[in-house]
N, C-alpha and C. Protein backbone atom coordinates (compact mmCIF):
# COMPACT_ATOMS: atom_id res chain seq x y z
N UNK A 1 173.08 273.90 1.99
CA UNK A 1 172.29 273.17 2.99
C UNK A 1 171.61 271.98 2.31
N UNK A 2 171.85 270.58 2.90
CA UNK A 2 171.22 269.66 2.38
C UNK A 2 169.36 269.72 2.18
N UNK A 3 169.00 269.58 1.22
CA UNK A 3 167.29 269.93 0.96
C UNK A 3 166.23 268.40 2.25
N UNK A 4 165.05 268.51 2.41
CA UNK A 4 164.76 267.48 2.76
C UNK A 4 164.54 266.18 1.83
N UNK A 5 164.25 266.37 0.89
CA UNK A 5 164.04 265.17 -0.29
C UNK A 5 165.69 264.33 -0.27
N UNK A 6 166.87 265.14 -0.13
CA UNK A 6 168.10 264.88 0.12
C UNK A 6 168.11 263.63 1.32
N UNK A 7 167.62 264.02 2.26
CA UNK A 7 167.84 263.79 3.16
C UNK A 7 166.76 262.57 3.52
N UNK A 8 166.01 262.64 2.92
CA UNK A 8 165.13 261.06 2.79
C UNK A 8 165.77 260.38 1.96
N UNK A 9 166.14 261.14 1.04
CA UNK A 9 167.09 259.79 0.05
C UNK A 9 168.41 259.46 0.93
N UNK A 10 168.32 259.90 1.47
CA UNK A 10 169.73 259.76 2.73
C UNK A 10 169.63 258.53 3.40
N UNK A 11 168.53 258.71 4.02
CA UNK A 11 167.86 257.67 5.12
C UNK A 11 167.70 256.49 4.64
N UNK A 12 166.86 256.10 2.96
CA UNK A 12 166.56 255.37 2.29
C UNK A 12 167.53 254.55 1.95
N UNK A 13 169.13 254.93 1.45
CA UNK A 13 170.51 254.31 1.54
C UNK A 13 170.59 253.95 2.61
N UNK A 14 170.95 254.52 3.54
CA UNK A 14 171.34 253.83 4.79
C UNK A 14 170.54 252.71 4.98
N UNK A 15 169.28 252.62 4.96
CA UNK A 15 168.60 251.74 5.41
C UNK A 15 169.05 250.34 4.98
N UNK A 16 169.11 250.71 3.05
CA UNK A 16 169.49 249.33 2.64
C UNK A 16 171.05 248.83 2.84
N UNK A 17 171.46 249.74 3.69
CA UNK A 17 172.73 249.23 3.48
C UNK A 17 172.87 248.58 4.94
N UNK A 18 172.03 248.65 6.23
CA UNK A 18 171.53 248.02 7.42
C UNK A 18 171.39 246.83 6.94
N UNK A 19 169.96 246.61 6.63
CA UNK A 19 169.64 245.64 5.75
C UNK A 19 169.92 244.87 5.29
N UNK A 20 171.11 245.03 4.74
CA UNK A 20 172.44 244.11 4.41
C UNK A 20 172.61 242.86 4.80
N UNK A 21 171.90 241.58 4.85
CA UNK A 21 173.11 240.45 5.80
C UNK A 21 174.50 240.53 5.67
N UNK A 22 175.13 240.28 7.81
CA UNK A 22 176.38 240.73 7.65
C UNK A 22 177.18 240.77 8.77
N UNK A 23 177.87 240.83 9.61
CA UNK A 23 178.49 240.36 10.90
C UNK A 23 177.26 241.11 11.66
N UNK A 24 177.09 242.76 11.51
CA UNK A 24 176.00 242.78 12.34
C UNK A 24 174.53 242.34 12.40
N UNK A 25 174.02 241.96 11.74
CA UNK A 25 172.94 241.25 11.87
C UNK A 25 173.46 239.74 12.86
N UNK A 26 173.95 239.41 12.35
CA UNK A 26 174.13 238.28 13.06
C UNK A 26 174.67 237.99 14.61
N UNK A 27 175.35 239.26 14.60
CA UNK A 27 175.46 239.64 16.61
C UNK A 27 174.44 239.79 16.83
N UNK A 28 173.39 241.06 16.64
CA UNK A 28 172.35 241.41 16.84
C UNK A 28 170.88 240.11 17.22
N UNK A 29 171.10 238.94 16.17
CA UNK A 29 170.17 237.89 16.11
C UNK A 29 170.58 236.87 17.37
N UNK A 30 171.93 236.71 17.24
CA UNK A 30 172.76 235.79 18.34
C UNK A 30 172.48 236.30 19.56
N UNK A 31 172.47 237.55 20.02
CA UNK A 31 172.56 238.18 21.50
C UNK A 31 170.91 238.41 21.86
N UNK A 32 170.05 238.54 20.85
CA UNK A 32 168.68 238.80 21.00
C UNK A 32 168.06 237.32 21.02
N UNK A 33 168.13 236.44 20.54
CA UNK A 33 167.79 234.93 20.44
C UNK A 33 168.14 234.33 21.68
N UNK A 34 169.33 234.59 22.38
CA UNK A 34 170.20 233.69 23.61
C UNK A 34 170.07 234.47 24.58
N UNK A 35 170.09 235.56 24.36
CA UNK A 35 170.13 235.92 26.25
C UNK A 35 168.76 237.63 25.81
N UNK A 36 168.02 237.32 25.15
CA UNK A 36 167.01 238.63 25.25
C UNK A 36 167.22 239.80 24.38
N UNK A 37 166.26 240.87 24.65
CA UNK A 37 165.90 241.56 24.25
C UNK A 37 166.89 242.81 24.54
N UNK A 38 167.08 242.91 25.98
CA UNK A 38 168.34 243.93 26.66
C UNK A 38 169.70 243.96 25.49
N UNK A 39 170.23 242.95 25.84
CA UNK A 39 171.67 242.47 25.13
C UNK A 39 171.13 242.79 23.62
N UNK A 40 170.13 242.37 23.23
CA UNK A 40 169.91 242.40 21.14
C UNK A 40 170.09 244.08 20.85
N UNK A 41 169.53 244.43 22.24
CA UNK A 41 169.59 246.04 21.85
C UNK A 41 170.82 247.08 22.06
N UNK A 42 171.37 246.06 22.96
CA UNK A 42 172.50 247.68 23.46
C UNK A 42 173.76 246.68 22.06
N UNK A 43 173.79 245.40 21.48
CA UNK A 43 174.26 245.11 20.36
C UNK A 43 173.94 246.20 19.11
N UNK A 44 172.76 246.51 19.21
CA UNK A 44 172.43 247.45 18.28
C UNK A 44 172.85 248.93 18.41
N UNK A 45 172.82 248.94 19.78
CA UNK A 45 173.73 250.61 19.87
C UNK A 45 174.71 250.67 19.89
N UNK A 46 175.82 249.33 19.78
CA UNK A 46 177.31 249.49 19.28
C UNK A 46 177.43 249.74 18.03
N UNK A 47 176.33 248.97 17.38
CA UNK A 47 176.51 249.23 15.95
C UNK A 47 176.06 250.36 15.54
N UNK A 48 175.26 251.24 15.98
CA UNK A 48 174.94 252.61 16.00
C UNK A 48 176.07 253.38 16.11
N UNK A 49 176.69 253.07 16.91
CA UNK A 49 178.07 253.96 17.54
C UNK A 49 179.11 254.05 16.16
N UNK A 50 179.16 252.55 16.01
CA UNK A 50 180.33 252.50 14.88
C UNK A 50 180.10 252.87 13.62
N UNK A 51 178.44 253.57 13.49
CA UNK A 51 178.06 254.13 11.82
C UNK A 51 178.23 255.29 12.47
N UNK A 52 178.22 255.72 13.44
CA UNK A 52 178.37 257.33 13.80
C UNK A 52 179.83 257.61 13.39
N UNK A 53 180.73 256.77 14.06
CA UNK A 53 181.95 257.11 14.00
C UNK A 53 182.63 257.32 12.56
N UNK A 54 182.56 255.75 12.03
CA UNK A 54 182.53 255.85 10.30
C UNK A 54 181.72 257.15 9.50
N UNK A 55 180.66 257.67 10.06
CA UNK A 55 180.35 259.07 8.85
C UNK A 55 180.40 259.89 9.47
N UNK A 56 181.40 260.55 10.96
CA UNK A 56 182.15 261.24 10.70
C UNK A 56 182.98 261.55 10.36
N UNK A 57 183.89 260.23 10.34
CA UNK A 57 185.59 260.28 9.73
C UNK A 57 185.47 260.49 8.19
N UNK A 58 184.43 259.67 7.58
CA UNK A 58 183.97 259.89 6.47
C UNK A 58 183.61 261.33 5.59
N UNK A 59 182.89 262.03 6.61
CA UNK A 59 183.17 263.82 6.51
C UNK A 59 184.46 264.21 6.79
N UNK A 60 184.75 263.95 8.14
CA UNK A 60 186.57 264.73 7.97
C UNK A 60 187.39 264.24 7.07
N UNK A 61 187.22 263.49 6.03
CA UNK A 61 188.69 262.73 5.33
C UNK A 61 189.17 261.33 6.00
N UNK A 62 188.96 261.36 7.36
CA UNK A 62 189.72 260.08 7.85
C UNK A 62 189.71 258.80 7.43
N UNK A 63 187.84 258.65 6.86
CA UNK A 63 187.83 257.29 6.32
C UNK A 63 188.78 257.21 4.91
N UNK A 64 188.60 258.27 4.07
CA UNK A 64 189.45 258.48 2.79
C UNK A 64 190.60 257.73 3.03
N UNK A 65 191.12 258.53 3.95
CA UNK A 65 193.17 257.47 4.18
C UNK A 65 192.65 256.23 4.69
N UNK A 66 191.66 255.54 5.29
CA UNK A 66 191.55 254.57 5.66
C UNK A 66 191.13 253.69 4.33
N UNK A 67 190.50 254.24 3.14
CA UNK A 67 190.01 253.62 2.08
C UNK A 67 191.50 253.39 1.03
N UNK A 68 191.93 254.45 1.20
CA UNK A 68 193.02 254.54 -0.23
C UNK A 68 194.98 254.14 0.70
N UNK A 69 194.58 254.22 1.78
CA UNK A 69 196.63 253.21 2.52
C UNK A 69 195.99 252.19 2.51
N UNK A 70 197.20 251.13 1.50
CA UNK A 70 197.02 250.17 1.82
C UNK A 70 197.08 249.58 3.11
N UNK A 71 198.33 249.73 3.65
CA UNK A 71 198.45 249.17 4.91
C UNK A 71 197.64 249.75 5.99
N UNK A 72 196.56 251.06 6.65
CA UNK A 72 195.35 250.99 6.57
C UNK A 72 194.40 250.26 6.75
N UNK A 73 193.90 250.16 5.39
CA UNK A 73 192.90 249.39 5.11
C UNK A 73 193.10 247.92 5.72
N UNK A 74 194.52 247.70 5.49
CA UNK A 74 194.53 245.71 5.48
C UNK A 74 194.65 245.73 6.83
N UNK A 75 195.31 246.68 7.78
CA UNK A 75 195.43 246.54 9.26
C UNK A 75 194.07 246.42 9.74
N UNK A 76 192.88 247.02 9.37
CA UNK A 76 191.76 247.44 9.98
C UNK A 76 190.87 246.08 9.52
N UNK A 77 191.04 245.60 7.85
CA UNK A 77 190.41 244.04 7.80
C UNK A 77 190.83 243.28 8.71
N UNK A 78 192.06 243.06 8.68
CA UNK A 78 192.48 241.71 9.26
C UNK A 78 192.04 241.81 10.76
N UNK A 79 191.88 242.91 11.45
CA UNK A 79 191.37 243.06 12.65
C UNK A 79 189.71 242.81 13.15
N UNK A 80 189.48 243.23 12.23
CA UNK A 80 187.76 242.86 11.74
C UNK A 80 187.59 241.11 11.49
N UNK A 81 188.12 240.63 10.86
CA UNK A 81 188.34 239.20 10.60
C UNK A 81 188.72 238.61 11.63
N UNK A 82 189.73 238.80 12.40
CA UNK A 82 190.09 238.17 13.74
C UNK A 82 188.96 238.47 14.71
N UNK A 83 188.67 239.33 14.66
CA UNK A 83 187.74 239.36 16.05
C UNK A 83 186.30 238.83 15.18
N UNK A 84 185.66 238.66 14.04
CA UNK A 84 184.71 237.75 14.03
C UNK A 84 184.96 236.50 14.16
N UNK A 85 186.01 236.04 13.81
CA UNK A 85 186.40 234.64 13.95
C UNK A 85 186.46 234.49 15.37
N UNK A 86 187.02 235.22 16.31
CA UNK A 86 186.64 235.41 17.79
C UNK A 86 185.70 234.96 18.42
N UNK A 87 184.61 235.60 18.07
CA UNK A 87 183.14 235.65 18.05
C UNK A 87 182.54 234.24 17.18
N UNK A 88 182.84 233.55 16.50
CA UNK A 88 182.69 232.63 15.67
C UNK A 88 182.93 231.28 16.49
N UNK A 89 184.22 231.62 17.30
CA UNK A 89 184.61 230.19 17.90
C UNK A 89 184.38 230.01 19.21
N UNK A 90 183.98 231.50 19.92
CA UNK A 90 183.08 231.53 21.36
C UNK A 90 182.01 230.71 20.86
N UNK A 91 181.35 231.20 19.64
CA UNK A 91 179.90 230.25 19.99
C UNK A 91 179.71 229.21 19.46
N UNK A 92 180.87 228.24 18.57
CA UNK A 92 180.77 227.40 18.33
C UNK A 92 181.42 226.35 19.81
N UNK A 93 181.96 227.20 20.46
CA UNK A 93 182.25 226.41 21.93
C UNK A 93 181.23 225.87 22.58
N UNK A 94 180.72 227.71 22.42
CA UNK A 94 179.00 227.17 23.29
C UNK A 94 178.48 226.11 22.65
N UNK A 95 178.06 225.77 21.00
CA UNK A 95 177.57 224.96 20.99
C UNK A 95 177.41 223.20 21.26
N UNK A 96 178.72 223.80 21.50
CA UNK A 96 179.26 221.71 22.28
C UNK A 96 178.88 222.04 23.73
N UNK A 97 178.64 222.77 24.78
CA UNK A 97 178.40 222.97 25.96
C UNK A 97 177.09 222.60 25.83
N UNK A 98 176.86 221.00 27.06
CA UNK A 98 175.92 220.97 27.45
C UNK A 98 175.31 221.88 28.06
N UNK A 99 173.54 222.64 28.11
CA UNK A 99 173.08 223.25 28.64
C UNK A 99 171.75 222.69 28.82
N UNK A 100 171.14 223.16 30.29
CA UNK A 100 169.60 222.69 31.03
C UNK A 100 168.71 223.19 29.77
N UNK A 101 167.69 222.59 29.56
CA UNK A 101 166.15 223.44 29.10
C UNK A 101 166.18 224.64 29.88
N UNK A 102 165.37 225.53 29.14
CA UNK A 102 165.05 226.76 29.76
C UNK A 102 165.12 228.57 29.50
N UNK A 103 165.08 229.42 29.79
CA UNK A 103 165.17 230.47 29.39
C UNK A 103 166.69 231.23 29.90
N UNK A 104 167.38 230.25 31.00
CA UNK A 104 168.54 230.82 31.49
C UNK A 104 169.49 230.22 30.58
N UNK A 105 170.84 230.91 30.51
CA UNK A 105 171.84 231.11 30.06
C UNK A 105 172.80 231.27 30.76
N UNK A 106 174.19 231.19 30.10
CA UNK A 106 175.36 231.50 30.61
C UNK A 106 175.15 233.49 30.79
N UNK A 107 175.55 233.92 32.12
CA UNK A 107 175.03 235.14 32.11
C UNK A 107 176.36 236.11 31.00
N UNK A 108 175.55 237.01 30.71
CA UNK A 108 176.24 237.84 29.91
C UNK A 108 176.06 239.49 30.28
N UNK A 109 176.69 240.35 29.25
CA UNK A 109 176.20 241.71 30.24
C UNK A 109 176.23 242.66 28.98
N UNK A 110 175.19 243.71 28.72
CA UNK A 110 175.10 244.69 28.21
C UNK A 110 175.96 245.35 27.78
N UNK A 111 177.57 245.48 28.48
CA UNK A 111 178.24 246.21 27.70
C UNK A 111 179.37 245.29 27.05
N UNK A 112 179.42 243.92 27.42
CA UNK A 112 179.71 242.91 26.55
C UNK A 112 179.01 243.24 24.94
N UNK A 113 177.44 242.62 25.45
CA UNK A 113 176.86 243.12 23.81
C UNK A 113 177.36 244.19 23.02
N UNK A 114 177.37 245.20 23.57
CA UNK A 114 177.37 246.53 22.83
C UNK A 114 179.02 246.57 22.73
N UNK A 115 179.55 246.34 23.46
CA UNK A 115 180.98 245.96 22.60
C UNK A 115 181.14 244.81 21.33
N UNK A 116 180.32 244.38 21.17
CA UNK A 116 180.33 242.91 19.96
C UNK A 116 180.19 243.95 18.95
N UNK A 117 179.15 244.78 18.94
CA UNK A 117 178.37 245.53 18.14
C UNK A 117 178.81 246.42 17.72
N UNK A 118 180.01 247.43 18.25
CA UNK A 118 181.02 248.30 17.94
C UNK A 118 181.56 247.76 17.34
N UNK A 119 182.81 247.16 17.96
CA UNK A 119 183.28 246.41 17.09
C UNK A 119 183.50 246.01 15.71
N UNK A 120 182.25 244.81 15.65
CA UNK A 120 181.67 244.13 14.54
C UNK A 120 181.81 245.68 13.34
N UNK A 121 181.14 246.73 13.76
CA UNK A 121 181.31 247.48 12.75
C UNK A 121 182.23 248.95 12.33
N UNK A 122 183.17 249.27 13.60
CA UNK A 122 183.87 249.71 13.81
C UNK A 122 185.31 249.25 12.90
N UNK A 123 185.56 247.59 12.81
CA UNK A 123 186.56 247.57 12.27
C UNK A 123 186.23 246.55 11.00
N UNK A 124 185.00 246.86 10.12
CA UNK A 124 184.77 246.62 8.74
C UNK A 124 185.09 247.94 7.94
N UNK A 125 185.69 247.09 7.15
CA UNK A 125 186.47 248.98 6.58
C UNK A 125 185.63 248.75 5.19
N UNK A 126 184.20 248.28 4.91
CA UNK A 126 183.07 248.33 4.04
C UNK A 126 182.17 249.23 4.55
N UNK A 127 182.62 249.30 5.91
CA UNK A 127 181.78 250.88 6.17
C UNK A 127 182.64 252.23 5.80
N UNK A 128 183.84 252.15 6.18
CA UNK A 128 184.58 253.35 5.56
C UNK A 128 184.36 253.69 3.92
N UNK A 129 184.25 252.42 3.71
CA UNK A 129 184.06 252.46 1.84
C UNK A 129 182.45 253.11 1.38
N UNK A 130 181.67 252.79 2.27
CA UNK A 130 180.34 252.70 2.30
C UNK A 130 180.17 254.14 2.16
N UNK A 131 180.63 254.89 3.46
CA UNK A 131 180.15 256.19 3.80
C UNK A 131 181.16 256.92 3.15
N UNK A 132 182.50 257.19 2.81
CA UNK A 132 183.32 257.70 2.28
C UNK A 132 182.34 257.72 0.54
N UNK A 133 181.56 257.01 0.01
CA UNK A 133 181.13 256.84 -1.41
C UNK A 133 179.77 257.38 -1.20
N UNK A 134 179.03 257.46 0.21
CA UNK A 134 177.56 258.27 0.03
C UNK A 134 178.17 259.41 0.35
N UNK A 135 178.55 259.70 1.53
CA UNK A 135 178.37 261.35 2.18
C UNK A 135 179.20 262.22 1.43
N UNK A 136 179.46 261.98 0.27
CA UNK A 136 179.77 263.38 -0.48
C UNK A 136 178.64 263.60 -1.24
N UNK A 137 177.45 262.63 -1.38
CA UNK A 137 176.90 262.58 -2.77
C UNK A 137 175.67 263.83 -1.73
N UNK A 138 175.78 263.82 -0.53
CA UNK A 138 174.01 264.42 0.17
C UNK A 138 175.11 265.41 1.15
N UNK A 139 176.03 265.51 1.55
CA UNK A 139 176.68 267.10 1.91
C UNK A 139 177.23 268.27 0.62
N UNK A 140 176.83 269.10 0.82
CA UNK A 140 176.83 270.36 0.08
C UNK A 140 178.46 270.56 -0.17
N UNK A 141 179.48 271.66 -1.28
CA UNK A 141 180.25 271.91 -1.57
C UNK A 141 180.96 271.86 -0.32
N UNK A 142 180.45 272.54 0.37
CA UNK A 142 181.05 273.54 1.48
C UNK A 142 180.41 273.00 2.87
N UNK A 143 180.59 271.98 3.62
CA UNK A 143 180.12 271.55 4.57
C UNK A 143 180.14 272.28 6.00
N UNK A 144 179.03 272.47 6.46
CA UNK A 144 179.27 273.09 8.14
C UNK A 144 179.34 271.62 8.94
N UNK A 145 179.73 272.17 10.14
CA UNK A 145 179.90 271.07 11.35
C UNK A 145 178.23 270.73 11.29
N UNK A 146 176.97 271.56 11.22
CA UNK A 146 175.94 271.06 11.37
C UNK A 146 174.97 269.66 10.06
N UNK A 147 176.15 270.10 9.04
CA UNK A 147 175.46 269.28 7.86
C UNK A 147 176.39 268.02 8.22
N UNK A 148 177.57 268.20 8.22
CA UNK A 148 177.90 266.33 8.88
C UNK A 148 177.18 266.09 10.36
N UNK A 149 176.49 266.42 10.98
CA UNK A 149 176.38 265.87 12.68
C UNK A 149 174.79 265.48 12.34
N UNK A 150 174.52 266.21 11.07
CA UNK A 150 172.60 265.68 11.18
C UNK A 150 172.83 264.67 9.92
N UNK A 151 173.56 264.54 9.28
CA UNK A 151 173.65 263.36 8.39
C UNK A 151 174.31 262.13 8.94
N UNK A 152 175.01 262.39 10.10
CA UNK A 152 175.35 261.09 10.79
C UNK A 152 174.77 260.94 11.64
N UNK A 153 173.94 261.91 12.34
CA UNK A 153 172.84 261.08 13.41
C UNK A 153 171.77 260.46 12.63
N UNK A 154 171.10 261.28 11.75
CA UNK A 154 170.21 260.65 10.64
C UNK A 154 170.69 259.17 10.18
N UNK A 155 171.88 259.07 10.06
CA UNK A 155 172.78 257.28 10.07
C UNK A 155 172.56 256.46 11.45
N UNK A 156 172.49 257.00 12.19
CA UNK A 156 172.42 256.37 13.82
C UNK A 156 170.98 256.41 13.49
N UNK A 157 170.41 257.03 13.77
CA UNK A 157 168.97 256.47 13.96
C UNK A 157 168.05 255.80 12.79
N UNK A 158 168.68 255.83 11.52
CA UNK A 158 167.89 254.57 10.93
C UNK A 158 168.59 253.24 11.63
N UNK A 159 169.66 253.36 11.48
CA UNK A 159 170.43 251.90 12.12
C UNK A 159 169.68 251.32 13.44
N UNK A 160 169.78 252.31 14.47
CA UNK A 160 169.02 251.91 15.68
C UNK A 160 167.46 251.75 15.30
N UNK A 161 166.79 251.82 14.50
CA UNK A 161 165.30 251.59 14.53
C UNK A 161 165.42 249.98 13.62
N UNK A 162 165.92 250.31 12.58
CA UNK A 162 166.70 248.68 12.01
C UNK A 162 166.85 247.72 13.21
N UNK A 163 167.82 247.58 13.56
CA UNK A 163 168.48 246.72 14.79
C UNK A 163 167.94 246.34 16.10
N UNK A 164 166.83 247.90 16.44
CA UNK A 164 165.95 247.62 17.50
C UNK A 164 164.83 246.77 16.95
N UNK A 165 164.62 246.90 15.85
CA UNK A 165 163.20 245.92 15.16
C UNK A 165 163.49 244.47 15.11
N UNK A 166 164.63 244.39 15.03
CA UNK A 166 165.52 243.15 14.29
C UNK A 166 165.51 242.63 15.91
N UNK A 167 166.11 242.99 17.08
CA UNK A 167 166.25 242.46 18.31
C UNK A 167 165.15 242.07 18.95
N UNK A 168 163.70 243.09 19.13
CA UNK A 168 162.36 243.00 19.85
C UNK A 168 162.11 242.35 18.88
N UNK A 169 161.79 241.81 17.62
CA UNK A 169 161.50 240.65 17.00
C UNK A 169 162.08 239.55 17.29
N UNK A 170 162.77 238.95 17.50
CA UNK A 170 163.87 237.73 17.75
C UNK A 170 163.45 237.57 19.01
N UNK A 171 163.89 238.54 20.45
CA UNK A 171 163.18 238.43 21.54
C UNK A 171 161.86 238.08 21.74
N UNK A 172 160.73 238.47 20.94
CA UNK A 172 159.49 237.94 21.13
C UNK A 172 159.38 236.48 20.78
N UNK A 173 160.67 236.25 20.10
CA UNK A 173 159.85 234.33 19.78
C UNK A 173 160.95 233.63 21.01
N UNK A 174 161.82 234.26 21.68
CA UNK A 174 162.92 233.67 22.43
C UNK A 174 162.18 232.30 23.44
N UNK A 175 161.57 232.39 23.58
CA UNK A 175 160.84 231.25 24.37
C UNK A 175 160.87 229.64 23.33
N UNK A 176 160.81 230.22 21.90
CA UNK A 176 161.26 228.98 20.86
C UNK A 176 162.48 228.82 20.77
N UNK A 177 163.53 229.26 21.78
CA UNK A 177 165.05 228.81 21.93
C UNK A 177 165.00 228.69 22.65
N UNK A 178 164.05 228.44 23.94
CA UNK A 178 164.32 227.83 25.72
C UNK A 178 164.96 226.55 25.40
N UNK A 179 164.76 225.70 24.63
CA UNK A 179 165.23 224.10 24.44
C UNK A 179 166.67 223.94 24.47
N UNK A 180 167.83 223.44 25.02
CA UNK A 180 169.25 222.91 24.79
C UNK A 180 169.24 222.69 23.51
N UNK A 181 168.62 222.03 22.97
CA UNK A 181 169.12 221.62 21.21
C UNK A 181 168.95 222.88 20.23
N UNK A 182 167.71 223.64 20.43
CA UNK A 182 167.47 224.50 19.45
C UNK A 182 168.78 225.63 19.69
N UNK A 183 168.65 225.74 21.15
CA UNK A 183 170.18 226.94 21.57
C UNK A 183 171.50 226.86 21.27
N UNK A 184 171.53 225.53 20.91
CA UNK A 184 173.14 225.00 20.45
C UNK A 184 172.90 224.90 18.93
N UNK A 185 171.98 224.85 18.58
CA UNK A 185 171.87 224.66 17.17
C UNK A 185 172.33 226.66 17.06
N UNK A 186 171.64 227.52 17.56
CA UNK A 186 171.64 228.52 16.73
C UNK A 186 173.22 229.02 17.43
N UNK A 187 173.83 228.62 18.24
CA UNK A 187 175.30 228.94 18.66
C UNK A 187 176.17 228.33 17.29
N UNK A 188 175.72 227.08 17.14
CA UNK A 188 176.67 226.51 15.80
C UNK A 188 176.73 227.50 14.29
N UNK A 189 174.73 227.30 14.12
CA UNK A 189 174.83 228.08 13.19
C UNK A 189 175.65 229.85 12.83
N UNK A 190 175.38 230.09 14.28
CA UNK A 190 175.58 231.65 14.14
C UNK A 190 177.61 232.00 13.90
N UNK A 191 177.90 231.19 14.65
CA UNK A 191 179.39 230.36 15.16
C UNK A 191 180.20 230.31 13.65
N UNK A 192 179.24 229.49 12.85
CA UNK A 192 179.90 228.99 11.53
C UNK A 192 179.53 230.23 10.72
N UNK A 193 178.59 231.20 10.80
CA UNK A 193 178.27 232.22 9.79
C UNK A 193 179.22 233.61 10.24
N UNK A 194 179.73 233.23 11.72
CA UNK A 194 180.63 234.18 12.06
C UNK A 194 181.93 234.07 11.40
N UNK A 195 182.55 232.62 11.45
CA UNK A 195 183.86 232.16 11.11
C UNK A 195 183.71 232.77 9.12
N UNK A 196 182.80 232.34 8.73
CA UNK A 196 182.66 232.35 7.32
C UNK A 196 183.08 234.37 6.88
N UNK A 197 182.24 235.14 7.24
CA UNK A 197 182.12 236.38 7.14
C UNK A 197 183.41 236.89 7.89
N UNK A 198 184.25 236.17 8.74
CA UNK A 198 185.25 236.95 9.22
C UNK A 198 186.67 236.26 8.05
N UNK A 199 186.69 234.81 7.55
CA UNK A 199 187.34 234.55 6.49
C UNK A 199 186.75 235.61 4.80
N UNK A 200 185.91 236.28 4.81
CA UNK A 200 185.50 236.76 3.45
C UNK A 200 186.02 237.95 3.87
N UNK A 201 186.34 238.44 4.79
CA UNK A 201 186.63 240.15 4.89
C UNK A 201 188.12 239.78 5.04
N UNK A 202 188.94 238.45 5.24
CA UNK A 202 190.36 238.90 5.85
C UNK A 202 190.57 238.33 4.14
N UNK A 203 189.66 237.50 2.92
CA UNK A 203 190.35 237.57 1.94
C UNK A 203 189.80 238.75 0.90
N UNK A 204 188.99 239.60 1.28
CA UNK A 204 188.54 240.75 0.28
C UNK A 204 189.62 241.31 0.07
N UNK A 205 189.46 242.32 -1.39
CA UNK A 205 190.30 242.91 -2.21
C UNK A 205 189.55 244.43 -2.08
């Protein structure tokens, strides 16, 4: 049975590995900055979803074959890379789109967000690497179904308190992106940091 001191040092990894700048932060900032607080968050519960998923496969073995086939691994980058670059050139579109002053937007929808947010971390196979290299170090010899399901919710909910902080922060200053210029500025910026991070994962080794 994992001890509790285990299991804070558990939390404590995960955290920094949230923490991280990295496609998700940058959905998370993009969807919380432009269209609110709603969207920054259910962005954050995709990405919740996709650390759940990653440290369970990560307990069953699955991430393992996903870490060590090549073809695998490179199917699951290059998919990760295409769809940030995706995401990269939606909002560098937006940023040539004239838009009014104001707090409105092109409307968007919650499970849009939270699909960015899956996604985004669903098909980085630095999370398979990630959790495949902690969760042997804090599950016991002999694992029950209950020691992987509280070490990967324990992963979901630092992530979601991360991501929810990260969104209701950004949302509280959103009124300093009502302006057309400042909103196209952070579509470019976010646009070009998307394209960049989805070219570094389709040339990683």
């Amino acid at each position: 049975m994992t001890t509790v001191t285990q299991l804070v040092a558990f939390c404590g990894v995960v955290s920094l590995g949230a923490m991280s700048p990295g496609p998700d932060f940058a959905v998370v900032v993009r969807r919380s900055a432009l269209r609110g607080r709603t969207e920054g968050m259910a962005a954050a519960a995709g990405i919740a979803t996709g650390v759940f998923l990653w440290a369970v496969a990560a307990a069953a073995g699955v991430a393992a074959l996903v870490a060590t086939v090549p073809v695998v691994l490179t199917t699951i980058r290059y998919a990760g890379a295409a769809y940030l670059a995706y995401l990269g050139i939606r909002a560098l579109l937006a940023a040539f789109r004239p838009a009014p002053d104001g707090l409105a937007v092109a409307p968007g929808t919650t499970g849009g967000a939270f699909r960015d947010g899956l996604l985004c971390n669903a098909l980085n196979p630095k999370a398979a690497v990630f959790f495949l290299a902690l969760l042997p170090q804090f599950l016991p010899a002999h694992p029950t179904a209950v020691d992987t399901l509280t070490l990967s919710l324990l992963a979901v909910a630092v992530t979601l308190v991360w991501f929810f902080t990260v969104a209701n922060l950004v949302a509280a200053f959103r009124r300093l992106f009502a302006r057309s210029r400042v909103r196209r500025t952070i579509d470019g910026l976010s646009g070009a940091a998307l394209l960049g991070l989805g070219a570094r994962l389709a040339l990683a080794r």
